[in-house]
Protein backbone atom coordinates (compact mmCIF):
# COMPACT_ATOMS: atom_id res chain seq x y z
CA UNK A 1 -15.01 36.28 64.44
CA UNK A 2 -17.89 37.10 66.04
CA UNK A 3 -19.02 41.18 66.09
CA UNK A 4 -21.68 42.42 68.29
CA UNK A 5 -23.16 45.02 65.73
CA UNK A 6 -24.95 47.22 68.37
CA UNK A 7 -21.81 48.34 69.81
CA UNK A 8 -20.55 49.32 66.29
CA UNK A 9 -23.16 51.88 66.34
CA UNK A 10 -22.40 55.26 66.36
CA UNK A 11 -23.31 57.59 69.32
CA UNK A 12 -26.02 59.76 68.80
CA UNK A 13 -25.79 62.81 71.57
CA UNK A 14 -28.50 65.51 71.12
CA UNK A 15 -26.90 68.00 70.31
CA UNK A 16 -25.17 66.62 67.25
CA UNK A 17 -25.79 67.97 63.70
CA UNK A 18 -26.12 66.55 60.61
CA UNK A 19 -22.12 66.85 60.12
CA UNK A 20 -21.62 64.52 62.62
CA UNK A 21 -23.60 62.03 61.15
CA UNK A 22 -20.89 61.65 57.93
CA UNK A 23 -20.65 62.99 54.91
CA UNK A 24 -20.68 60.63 51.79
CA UNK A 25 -20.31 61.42 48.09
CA UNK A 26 -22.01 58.73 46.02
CA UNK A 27 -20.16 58.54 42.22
CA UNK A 28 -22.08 57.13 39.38
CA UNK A 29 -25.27 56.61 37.65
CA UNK A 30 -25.59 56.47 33.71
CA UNK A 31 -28.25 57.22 31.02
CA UNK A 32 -28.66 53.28 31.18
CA UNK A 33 -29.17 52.72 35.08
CA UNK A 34 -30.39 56.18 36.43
CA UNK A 35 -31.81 54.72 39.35
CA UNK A 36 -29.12 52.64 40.97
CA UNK A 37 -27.48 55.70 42.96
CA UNK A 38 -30.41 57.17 44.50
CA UNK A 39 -31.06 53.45 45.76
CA UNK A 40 -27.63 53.97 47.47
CA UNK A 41 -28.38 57.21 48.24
CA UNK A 42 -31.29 56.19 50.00
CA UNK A 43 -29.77 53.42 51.66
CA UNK A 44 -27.53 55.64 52.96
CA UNK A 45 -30.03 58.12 54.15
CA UNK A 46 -31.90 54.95 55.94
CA UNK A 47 -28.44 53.89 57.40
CA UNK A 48 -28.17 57.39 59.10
CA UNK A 49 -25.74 59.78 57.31
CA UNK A 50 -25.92 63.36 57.51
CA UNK A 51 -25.22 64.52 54.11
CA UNK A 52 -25.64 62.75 51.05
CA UNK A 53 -24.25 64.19 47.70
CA UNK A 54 -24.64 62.37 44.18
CA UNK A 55 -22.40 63.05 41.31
CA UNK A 56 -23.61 61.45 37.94
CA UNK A 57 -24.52 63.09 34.71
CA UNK A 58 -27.48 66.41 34.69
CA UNK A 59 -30.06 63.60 33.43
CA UNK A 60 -29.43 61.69 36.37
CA UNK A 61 -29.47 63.96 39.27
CA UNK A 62 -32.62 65.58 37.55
CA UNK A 63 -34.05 62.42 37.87
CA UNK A 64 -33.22 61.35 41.42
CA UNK A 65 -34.03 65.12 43.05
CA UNK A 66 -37.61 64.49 41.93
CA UNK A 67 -37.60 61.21 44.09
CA UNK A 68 -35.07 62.23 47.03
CA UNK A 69 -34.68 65.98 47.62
CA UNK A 70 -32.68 65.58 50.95
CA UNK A 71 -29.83 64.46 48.84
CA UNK A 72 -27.41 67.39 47.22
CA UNK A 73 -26.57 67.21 43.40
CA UNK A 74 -23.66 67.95 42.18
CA UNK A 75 -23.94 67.18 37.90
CA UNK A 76 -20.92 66.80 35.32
CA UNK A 77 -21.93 65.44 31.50
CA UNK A 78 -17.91 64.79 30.55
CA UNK A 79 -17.06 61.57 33.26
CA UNK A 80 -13.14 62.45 32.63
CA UNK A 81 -13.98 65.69 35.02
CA UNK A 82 -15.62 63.59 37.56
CA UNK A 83 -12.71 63.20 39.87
CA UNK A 84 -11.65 66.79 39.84
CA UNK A 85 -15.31 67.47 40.68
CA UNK A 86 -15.38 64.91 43.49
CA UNK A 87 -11.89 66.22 44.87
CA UNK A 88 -14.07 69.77 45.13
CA UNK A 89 -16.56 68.59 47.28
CA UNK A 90 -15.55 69.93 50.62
CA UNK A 91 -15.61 68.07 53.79
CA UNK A 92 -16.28 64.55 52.60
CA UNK A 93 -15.51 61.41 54.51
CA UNK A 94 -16.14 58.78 52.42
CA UNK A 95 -17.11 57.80 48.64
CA UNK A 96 -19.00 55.14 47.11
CA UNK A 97 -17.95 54.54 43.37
CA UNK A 98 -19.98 52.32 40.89
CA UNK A 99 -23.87 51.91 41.91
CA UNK A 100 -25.34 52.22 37.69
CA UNK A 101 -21.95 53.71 36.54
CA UNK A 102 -21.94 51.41 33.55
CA UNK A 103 -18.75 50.84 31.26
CA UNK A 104 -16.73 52.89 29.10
CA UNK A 105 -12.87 53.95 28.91
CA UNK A 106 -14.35 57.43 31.36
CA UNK A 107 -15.41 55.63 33.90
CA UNK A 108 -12.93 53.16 34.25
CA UNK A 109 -9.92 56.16 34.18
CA UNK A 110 -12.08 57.63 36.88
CA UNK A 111 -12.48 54.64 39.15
CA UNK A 112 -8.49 53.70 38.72
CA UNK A 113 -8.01 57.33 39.66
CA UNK A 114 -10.27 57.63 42.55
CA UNK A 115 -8.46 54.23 44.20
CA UNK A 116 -5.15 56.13 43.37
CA UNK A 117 -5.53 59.43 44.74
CA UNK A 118 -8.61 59.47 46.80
CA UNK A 119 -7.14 59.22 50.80
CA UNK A 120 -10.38 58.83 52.68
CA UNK A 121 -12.41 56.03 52.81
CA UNK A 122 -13.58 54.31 49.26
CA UNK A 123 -16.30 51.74 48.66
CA UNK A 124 -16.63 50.03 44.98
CA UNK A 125 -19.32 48.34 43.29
CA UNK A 126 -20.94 46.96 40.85
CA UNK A 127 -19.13 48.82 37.13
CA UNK A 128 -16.71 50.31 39.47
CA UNK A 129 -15.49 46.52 40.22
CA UNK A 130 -15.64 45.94 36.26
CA UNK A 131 -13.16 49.03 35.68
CA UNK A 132 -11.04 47.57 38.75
CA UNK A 133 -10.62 44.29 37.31
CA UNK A 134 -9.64 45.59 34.16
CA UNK A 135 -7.27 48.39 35.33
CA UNK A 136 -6.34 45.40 38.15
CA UNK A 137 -2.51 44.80 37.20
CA UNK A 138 -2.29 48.48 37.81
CA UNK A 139 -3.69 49.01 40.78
CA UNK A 140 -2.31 47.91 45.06
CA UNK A 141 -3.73 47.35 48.12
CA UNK A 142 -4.73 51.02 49.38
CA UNK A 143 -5.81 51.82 53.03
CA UNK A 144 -9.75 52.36 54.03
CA UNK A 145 -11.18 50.47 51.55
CA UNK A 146 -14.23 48.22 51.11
CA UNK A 147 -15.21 46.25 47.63
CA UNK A 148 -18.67 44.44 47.08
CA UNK A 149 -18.63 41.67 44.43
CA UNK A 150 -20.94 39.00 44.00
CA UNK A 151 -19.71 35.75 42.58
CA UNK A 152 -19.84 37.06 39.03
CA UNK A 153 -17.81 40.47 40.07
CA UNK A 154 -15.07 38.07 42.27
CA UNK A 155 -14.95 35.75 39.34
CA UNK A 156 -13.85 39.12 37.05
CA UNK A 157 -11.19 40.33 40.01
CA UNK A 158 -9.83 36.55 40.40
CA UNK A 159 -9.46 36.12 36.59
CA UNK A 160 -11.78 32.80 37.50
CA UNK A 161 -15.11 31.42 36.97
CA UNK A 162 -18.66 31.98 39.01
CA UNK A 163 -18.73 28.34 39.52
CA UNK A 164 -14.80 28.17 41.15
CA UNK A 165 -15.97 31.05 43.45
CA UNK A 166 -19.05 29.34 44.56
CA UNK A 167 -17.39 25.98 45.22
CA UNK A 168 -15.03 27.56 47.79
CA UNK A 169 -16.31 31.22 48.68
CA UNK A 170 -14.03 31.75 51.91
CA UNK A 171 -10.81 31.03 49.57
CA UNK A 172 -12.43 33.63 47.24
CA UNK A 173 -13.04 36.69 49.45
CA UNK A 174 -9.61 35.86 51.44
CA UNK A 175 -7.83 36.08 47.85
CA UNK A 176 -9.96 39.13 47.22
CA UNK A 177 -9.21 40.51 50.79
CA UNK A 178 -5.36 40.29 50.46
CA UNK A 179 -5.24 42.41 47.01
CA UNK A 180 -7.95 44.64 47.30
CA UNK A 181 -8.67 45.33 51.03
CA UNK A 182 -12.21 44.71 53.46
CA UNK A 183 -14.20 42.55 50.76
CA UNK A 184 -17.87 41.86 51.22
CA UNK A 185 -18.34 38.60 49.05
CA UNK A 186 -22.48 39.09 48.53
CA UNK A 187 -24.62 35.95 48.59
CA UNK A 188 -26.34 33.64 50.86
CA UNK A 189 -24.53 34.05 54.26
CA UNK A 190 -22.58 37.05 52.84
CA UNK A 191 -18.64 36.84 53.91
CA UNK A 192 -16.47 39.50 54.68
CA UNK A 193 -12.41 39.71 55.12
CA UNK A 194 -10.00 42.35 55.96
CA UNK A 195 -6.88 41.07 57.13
CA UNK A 196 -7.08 38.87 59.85
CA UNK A 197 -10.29 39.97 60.45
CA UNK A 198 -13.44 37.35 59.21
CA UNK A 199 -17.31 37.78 59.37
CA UNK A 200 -19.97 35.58 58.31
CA UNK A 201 -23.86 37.36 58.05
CA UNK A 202 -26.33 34.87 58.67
CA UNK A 203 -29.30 36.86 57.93
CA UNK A 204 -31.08 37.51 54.73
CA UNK A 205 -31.98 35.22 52.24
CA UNK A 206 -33.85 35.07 48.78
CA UNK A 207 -35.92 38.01 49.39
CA UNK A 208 -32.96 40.37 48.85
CA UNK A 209 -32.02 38.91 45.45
CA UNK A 210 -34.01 41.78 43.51
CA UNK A 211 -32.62 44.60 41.50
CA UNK A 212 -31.16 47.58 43.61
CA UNK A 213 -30.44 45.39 46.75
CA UNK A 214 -26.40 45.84 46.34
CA UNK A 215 -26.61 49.39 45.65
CA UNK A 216 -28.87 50.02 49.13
CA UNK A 217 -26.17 48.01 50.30
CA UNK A 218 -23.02 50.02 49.07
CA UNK A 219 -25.20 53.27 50.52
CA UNK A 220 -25.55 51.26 53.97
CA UNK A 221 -21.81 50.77 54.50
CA UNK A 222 -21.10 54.11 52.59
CA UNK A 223 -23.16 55.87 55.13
CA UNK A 224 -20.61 53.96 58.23
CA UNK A 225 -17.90 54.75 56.78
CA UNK A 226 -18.78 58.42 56.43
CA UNK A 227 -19.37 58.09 60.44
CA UNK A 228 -15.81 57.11 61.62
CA UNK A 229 -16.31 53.46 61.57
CA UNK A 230 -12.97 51.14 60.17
CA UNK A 231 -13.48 49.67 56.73
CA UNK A 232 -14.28 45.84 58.05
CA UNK A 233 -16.84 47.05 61.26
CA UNK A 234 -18.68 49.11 58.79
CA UNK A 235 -19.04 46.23 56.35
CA UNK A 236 -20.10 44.11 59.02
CA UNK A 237 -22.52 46.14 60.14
CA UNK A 238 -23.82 47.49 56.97
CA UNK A 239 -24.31 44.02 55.91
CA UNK A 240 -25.98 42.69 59.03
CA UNK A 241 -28.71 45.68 58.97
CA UNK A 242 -29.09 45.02 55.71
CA UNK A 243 -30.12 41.28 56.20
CA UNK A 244 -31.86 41.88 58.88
CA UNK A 245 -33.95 44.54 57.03
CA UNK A 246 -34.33 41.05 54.69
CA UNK A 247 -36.03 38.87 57.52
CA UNK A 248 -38.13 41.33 58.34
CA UNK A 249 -39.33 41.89 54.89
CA UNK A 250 -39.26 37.81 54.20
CA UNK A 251 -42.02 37.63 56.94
CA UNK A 252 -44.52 39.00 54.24
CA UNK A 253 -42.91 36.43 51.70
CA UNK A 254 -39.87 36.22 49.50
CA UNK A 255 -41.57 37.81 46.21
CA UNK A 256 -42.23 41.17 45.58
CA UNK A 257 -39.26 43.10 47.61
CA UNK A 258 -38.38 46.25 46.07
CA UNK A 259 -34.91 47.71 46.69
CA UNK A 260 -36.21 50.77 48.29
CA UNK A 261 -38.49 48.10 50.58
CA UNK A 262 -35.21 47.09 51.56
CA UNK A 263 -33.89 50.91 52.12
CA UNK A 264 -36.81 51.61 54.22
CA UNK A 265 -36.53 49.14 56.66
CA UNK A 266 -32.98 49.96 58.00
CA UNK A 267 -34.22 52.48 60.24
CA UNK A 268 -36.56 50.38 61.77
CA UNK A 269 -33.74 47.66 61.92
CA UNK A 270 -31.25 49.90 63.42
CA UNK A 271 -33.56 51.44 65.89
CA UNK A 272 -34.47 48.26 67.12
CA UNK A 273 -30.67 47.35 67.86
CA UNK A 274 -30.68 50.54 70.17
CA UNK A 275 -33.43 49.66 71.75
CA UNK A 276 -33.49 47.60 75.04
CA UNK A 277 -33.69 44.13 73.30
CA UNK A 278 -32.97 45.01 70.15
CA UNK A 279 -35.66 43.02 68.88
CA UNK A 280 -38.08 44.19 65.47
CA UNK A 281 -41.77 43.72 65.78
């Protein structure tokens, strides 16, 4: 299928505020990987949302304000309150679950949970997609929804191996698509499915294999689907900015690229798609 990602962007009037822009609540963060939701955070930021609110544990939103004080912090230490805390959050249209949430029986009741009972738009990754696959049997197909495994995470969902995912990736995220809704199956020449509905991103390439790079990435689509966009044109052009942001950054060499490189350069990217020839110099 083939997208033309400028027109999925968003209008941007004058006299809009920053409500217009979205509202996204980003869910997780642990003592373990304190950093992975502001890198979503930020990607989101980058991407364009308006407001950006983190819920993780008081150590970890201590943490992050010192490094992004646009975003607001909402804290909870016991993870079995998190979803009444995220159901508080007022005016929210959409929530990424996962980015650093790590593993334990908490967050896996409040992932299943959120899928349940959360009616807006939903994005999973990384430990969110662990307590999905293991609450899986449990669990349907829900409406405005977007998952982001990479081979290993697909593997988990498919009750398969890295290697069977690999050797026939558009089976994989099809499968995935059909049980689980808009999947973005990361890796070279990233596939997404919803439905009918099939992408293919061509760009990026070894340079956004680092640390961090799927959590920017669940912030990116977070951030569209906090604007309006439908689950599978937010994907696609969350992911497409995303590489994009990765040949730009490749041009300096593959080594070295730091998630929040990555982060930074999806403004650049998406201003240059609303430009005149949409072209980054």
């Amino acid at each position: 299928m083939s997208v033309n990602v400028r027109d999925l962007l968003p209008p941007r009037p004058d006299d809009m505020h920053k409500g217009f822009r979205g509202r996204l609540l980003i869910a997780g963060g642990s003592a373990r990987y304190p950093g992975a939701p502001a890198l979503s955070a930020l990607g989101a930021l980058r991407s364009g949302a308006g407001v950006v609110t983190l819920l993780s544990l008081q150590k970890v939103c201590e943490a992050c304000a010192s490094r992004l004080p646009e975003v607001i912090y909402c804290f909870e230490d016991d993870l079995f309150r998190w979803k009444e805390v995220a159901f508080s959050q007022k005016n929210i249209n959409a929530v990424v679950i996962g980015c650093g949430l790590d593993r334990s029986v908490a967050a896996e009741l409040f992932t299943s949970r959120m899928w349940r009972e959360w009616k807006g738009n939903i994005l999973v990754d990384g430990d969110g997609l662990y307590a999905l696959a293991r609450a899986k049997n449990d669990l349907s197909l829900r409406q405005n929804s977007v998952i982001t495994p990479h081979e290993g995470e697909a593997a988990r969902l498919l009750d398969t191996t890295p290697d069977d995912v690999r050797a026939d990736r558009f089976y994989a995220v099809s499968e995935l698509s059909a049980k689980w809704g808009c999947t973005v199956l990361k890796g070279h020449n990233t596939l997404i499915a919803s439905g009918e509905k099939f992408a293919e991103i061509k760009h990026g390439g070894a340079e956004l294999s680092v640390p961090g790079s799927g959590d920017v990435l669940s912030g990116c689509i977070g951030a569209f689907l906090a604007m309006g966009l439908d689950a599978f044109d937010a994907a696609v052009l969350g992911a497409t900015i995303h590489g994009m942001a990765g040949d730009l950054l490749a041009r300096e060499g593959v080594d070295g690229v730091l998630a929040t490189d990555i982060a930074n350069t999806l403004r650049k990217i998406i201003h240059a798609l609303r430009s005149s020839d949409g072209q980054t110099k």
